[in-house]
Protein backbone atom coordinates (compact mmCIF):
# COMPACT_ATOMS: atom_id res chain seq x y z
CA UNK A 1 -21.89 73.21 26.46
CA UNK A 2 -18.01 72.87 26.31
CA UNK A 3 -16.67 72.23 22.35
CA UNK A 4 -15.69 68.29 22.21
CA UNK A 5 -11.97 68.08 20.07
CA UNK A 6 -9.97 65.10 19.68
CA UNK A 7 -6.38 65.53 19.34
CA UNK A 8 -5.33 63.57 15.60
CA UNK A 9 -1.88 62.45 17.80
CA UNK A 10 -3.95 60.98 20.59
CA UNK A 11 -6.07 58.86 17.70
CA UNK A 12 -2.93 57.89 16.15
CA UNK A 13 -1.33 57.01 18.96
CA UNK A 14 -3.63 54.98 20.13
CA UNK A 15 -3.99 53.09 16.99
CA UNK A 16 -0.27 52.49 16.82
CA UNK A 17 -0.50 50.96 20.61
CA UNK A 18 -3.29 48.63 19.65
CA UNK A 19 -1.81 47.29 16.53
CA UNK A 20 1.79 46.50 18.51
CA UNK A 21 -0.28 44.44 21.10
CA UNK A 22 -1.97 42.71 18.38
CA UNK A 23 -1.32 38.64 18.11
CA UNK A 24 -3.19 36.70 15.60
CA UNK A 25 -5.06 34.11 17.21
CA UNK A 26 -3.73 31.23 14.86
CA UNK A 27 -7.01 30.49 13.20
CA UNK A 28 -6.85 27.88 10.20
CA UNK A 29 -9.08 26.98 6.90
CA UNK A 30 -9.87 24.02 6.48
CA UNK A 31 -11.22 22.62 3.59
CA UNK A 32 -14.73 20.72 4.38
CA UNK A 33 -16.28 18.67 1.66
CA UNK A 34 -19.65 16.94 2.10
CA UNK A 35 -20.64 13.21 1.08
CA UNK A 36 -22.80 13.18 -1.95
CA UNK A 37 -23.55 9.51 -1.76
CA UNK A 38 -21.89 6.00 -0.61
CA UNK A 39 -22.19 2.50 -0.92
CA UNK A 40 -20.14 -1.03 -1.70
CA UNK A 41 -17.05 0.60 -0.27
CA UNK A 42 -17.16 4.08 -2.53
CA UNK A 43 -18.09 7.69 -1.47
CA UNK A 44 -18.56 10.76 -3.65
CA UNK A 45 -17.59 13.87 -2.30
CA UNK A 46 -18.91 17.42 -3.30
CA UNK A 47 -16.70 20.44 -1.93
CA UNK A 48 -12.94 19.26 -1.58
CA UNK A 49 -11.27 21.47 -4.37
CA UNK A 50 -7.84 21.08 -3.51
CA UNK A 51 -7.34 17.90 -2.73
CA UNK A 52 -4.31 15.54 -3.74
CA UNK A 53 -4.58 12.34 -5.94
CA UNK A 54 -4.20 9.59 -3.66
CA UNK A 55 -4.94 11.40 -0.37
CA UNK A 56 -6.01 10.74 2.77
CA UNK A 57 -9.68 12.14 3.80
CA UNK A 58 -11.77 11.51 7.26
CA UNK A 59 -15.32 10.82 7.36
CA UNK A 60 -17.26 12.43 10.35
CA UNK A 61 -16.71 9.12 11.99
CA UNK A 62 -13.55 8.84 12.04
CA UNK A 63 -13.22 6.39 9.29
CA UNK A 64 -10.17 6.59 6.68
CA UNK A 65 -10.77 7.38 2.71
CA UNK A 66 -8.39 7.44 -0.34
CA UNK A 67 -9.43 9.70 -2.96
CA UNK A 68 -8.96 8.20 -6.20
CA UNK A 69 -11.00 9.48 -8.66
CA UNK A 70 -10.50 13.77 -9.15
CA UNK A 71 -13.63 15.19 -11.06
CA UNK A 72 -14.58 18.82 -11.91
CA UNK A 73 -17.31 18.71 -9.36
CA UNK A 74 -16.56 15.79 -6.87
CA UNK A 75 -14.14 13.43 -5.83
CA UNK A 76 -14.39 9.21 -6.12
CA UNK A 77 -12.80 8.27 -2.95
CA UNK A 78 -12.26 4.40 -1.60
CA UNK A 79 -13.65 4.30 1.99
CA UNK A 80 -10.76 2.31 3.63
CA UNK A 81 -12.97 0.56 6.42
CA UNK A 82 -16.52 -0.28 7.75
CA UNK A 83 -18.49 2.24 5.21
CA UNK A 84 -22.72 1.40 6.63
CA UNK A 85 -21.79 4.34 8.88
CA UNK A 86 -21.32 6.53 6.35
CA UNK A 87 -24.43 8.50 4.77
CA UNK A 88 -24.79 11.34 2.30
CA UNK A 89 -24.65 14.93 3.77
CA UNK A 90 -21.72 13.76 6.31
CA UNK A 91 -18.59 15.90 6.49
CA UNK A 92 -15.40 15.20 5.30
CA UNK A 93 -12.09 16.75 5.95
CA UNK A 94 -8.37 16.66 4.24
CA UNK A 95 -5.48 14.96 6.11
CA UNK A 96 -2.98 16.61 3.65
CA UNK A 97 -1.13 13.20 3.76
CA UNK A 98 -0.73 10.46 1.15
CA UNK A 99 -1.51 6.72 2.31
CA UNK A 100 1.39 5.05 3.35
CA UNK A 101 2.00 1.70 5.78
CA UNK A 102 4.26 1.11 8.74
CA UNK A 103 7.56 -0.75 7.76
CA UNK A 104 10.42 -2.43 9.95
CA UNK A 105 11.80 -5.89 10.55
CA UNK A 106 9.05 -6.04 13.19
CA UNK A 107 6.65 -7.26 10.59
CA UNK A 108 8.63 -10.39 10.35
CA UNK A 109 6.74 -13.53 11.67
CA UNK A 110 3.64 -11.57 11.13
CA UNK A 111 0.42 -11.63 9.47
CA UNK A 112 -1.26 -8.01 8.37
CA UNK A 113 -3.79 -6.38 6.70
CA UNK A 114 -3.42 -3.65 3.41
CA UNK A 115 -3.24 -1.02 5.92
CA UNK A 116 -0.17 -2.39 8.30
CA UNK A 117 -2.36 -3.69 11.05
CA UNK A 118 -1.73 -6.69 13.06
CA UNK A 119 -4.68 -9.47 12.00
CA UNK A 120 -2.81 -12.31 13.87
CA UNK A 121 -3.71 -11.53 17.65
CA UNK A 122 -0.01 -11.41 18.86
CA UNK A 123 -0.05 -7.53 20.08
CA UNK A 124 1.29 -4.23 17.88
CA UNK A 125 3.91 -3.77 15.73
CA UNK A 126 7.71 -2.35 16.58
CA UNK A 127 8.09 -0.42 13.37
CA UNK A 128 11.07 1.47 11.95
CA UNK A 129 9.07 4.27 10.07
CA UNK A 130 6.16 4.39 7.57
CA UNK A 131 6.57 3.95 3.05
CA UNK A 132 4.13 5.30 0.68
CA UNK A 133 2.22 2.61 -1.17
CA UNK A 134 2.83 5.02 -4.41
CA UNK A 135 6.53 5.24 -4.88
CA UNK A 136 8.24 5.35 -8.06
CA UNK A 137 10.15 2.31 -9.20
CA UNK A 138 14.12 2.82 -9.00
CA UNK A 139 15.05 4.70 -12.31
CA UNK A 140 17.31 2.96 -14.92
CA UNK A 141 20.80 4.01 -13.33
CA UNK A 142 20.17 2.80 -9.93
CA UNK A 143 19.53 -0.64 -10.55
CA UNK A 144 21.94 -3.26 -11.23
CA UNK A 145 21.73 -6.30 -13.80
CA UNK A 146 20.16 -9.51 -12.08
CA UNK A 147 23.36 -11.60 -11.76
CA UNK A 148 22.94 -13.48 -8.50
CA UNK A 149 20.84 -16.29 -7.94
CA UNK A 150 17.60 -17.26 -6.42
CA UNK A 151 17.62 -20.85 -5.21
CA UNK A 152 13.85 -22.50 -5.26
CA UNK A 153 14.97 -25.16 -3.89
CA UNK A 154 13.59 -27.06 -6.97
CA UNK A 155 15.99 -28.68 -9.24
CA UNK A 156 14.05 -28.48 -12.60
CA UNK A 157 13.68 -24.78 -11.54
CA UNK A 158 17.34 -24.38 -10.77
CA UNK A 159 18.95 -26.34 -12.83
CA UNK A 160 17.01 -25.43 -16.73
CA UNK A 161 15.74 -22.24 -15.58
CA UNK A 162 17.19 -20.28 -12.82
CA UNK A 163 15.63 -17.13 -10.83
CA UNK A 164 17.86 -14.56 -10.35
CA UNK A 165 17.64 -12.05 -7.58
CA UNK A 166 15.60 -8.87 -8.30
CA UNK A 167 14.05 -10.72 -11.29
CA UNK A 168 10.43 -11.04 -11.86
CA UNK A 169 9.22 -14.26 -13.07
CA UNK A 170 5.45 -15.08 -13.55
CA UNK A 171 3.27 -18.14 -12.55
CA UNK A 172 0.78 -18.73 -14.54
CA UNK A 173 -2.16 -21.76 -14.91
CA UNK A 174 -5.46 -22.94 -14.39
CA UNK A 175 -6.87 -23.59 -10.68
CA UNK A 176 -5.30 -26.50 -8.85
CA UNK A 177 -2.52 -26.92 -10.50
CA UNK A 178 0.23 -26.49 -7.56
CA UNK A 179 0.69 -22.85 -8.31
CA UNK A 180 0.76 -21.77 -4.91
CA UNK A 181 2.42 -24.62 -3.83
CA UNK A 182 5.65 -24.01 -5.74
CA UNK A 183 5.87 -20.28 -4.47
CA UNK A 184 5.37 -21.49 -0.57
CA UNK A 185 8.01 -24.00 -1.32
CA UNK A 186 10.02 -21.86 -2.33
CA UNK A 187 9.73 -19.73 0.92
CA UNK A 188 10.06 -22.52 2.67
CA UNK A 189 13.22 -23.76 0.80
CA UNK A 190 15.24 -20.03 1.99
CA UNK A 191 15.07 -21.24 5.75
CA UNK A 192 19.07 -22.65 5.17
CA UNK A 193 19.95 -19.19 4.06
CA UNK A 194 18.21 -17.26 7.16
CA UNK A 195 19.73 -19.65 9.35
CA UNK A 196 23.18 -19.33 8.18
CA UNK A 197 23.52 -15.51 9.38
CA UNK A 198 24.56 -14.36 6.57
CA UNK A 199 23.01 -11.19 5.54
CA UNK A 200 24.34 -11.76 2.01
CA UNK A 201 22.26 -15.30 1.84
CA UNK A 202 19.45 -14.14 3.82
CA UNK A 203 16.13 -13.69 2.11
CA UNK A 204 13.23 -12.27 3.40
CA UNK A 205 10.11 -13.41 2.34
CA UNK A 206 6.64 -11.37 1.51
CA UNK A 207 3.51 -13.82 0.96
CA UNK A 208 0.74 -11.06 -0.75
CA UNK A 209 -3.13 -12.95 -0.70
CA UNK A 210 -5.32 -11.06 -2.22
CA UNK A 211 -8.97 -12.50 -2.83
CA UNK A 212 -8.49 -15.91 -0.78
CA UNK A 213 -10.39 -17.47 1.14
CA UNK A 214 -9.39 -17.09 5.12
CA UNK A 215 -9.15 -21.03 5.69
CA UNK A 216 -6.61 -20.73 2.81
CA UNK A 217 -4.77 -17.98 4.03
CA UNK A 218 -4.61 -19.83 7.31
CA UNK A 219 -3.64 -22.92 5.97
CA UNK A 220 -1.04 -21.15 4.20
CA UNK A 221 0.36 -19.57 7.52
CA UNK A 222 0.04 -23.13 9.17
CA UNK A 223 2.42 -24.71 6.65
CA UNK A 224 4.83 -21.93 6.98
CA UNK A 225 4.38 -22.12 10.75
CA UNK A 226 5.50 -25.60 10.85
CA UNK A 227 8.06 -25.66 8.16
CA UNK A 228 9.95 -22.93 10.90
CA UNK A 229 9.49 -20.17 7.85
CA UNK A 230 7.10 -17.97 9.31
CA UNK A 231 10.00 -16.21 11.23
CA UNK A 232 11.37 -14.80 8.19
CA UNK A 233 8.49 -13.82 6.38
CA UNK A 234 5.79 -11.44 6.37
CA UNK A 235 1.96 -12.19 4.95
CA UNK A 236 -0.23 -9.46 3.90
CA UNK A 237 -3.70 -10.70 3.66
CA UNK A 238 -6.61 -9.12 1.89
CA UNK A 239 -9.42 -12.66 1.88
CA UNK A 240 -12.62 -12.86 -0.01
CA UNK A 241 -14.72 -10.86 2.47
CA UNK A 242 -12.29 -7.89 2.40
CA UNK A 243 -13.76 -4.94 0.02
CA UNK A 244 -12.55 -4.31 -3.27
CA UNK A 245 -10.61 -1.08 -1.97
CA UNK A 246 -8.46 -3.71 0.21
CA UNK A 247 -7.91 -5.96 -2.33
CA UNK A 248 -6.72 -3.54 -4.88
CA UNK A 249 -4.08 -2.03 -2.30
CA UNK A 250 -2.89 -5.18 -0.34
CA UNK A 251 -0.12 -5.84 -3.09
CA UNK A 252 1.12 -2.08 -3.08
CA UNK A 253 1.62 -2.33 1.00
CA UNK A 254 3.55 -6.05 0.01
CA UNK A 255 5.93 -4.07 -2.07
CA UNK A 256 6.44 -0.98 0.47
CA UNK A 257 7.08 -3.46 3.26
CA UNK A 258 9.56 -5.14 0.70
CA UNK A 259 11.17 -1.90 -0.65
CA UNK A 260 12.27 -1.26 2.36
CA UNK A 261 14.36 -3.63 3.29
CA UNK A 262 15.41 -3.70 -0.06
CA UNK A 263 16.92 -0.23 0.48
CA UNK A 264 18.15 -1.31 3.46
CA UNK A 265 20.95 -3.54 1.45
CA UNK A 266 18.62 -6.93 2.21
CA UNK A 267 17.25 -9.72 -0.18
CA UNK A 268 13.26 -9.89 -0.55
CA UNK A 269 10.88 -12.78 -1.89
CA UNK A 270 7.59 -11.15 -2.73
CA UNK A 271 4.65 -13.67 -3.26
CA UNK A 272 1.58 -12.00 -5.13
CA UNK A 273 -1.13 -14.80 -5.12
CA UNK A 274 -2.97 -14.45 -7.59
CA UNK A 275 -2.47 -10.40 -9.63
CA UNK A 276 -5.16 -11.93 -11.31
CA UNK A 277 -8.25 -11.08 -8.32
CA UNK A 278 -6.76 -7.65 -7.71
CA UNK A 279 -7.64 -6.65 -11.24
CA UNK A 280 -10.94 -7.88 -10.74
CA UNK A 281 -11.05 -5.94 -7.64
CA UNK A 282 -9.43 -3.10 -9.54
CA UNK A 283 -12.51 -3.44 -12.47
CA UNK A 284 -14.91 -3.15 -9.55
CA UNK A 285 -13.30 0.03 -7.82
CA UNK A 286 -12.52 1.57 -11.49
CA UNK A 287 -17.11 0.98 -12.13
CA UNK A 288 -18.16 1.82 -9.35
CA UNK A 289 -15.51 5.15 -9.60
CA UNK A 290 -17.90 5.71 -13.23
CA UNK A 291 -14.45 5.37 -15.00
CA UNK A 292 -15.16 4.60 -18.94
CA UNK A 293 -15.21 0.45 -19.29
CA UNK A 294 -12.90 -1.06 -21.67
CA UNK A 295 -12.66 -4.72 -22.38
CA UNK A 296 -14.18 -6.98 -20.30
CA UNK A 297 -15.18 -3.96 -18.08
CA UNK A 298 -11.61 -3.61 -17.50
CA UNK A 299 -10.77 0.00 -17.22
CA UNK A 300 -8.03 1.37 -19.74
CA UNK A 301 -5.00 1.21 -16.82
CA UNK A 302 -5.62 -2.30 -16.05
CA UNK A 303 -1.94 -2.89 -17.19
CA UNK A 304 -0.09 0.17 -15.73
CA UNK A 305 -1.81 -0.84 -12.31
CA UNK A 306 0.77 -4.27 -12.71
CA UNK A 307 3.60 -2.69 -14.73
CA UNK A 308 4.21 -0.27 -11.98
CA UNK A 309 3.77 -2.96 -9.01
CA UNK A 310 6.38 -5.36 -10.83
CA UNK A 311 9.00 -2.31 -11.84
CA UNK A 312 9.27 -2.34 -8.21
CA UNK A 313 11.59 -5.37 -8.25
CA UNK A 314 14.61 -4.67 -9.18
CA UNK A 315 18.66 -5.64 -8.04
CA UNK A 316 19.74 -2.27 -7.05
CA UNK A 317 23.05 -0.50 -7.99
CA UNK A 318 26.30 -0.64 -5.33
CA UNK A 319 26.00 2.54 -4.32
CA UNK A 320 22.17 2.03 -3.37
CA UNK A 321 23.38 -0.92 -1.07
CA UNK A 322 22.98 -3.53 -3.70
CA UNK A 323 19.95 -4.60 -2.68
CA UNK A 324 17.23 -6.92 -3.90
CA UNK A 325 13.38 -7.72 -4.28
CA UNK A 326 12.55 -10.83 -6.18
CA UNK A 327 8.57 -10.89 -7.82
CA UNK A 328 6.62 -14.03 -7.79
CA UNK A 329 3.16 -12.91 -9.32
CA UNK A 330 0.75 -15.60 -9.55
CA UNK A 331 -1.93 -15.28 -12.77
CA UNK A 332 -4.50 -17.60 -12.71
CA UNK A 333 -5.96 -18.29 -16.40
């Protein structure tokens, strides 16, 4: 029987072929968590350790989450759509992205939901780009002080106590009591200014309803509808039946919408009727989250979740384009 022997060179060689024709074949980890339980618009999720504050997750069908609440052992996430399809044991998967809404002059004329999609029937959006709800309010230098003014349109307003642009001024009462009727007059009340075509007296208009009811919202878009104001503004509607989740966020997409033209060198009016309804939609996210109750239920960063909505409207500096978004919060008491 002939002696077998195997040449070290030929082994070698061969080795150093195989390794040259080598190519990776691109596989990727992915980081699959699994649903622990869900219900009234909230999913825990077991398995997701890397996962970003204010991220993006998908459910197995297909349906969009925000996790909010990062524990040792699971995540609180806000299910950001129809949640009866979702059941414990389902799958969920990272998106690596942060939420953020579409954003363009397209928006104008139209009436939205706290995600950026059309509600009104009248076809897609033309968008310029998308904002991240959770932006940080311009920083001290790059704003401007609020020297310009706001015209209401109502003389005691005008006249004894004048809005200035980029200025945040509350309205605050008890139910009924015209509330909403002074900030839609005042939207209605800018349509001299759009129609003059000057961008320097132009003010675009936000209307944020949070916690309406829909034959309110809708009489609200029929008023500006006949008044000729719905062409410059924008309404962002989050009504009764919405969940929590939706009402919480519908004033953050407002403000992105706003920021951006405000950016952009351009005047904003921001309407948020009533702040009031998204706390209470806040307090219902934050318990059902297990966050630690503080008064009246109210979790512990009920006031940071205004402070940094309002911050947002500001006069900017020259060099930022000197422009301006002008707050109207609505508190009911």
């Amino acid at each position: 029987m002939a002696e077998l022997s195997i040449s070290p060179d030929v082994i070698r060689d061969a080795l150093k072929n195989f390794a040259a024709a080598y190519e990776p074949t691109g596989a990727v980890a992915t980081e699959v968590g699994t649903v622990i339980d869900a219900a009234d618009g909230i999913a825990h999720v077991e398995g997701l350790p890397g996962v970003m504050a204010n991220e993006l997750v998908t459910f197995a069908d297909g349906t969009k989450g925000l996790a909010l609440n990062l524990d040792e052992h699971e995540i609180g996430v806000v299910v950001l759509g129809d949640f009866t399809g979702i059941e414990a044991g389902q799958e969920v998967t990272r998106t690596g992205e942060v939420l953020s809404v579409p954003v363009g002059d397209g928006y104008l004329g139209r009436v939205v939901d706290p995600l950026g999609n059309p509600i009104d029937g009248l076809g897609a959006i033309a968008t310029d780009g998308v904002r991240e709800l959770e932006l940080q309010a311009p920083g001290v230098m790059q704003r401007k002080s609020v020297h310009e003014p706001m015209q209401t349109g109502v003389k005691a307003i005008d006249a004894m106590i004048p809005v200035g642009r980029g200025q945040r001024q509350l309205i605050i009462g008890d139910r009924q009591t015209g509330k909403t009727a002074l900030a839609i007059d005042t939207i209605i009340n800018q349509k001299a200014n759009w129609e003059s075509g000057d961008v320097n007296k132009q003010v675009r208009c936000i209307y944020v309803a949070i916690g309406q009811k829909g034959s309110t919202i809708a009489s609200v878009k029929g008023a500006l509808e006949d008044a000729g104001a719905l062409e410059y503004t924008t309404i962002v509607a989050a009504p009764a039946s919405d969940p929590a989740g939706f009402k919480y966020l519908a004033p953050y997409t407002g403000s992105a919408i706003g920021q951006h033209w405000m950016y952009d060198g351009k005047h904003v009016l921001i309407v948020f009727d009533d702040l009031s309804k998204q706390a209470e939609a806040y307090r219902a996210v934050s318990l059902l989250l297990r966050r630690p109750p503080g008064r009246e239920a109210y979790p512990g960063d009920v006031f940071y979740l205004h402070s940094r909505l309002l911050e947002r409207c500001a006069k900017l500096s020259d060099e930022l384009g000197a422009g301006s978004m002008t707050g109207l919060p609505i508190i009911e008491t």
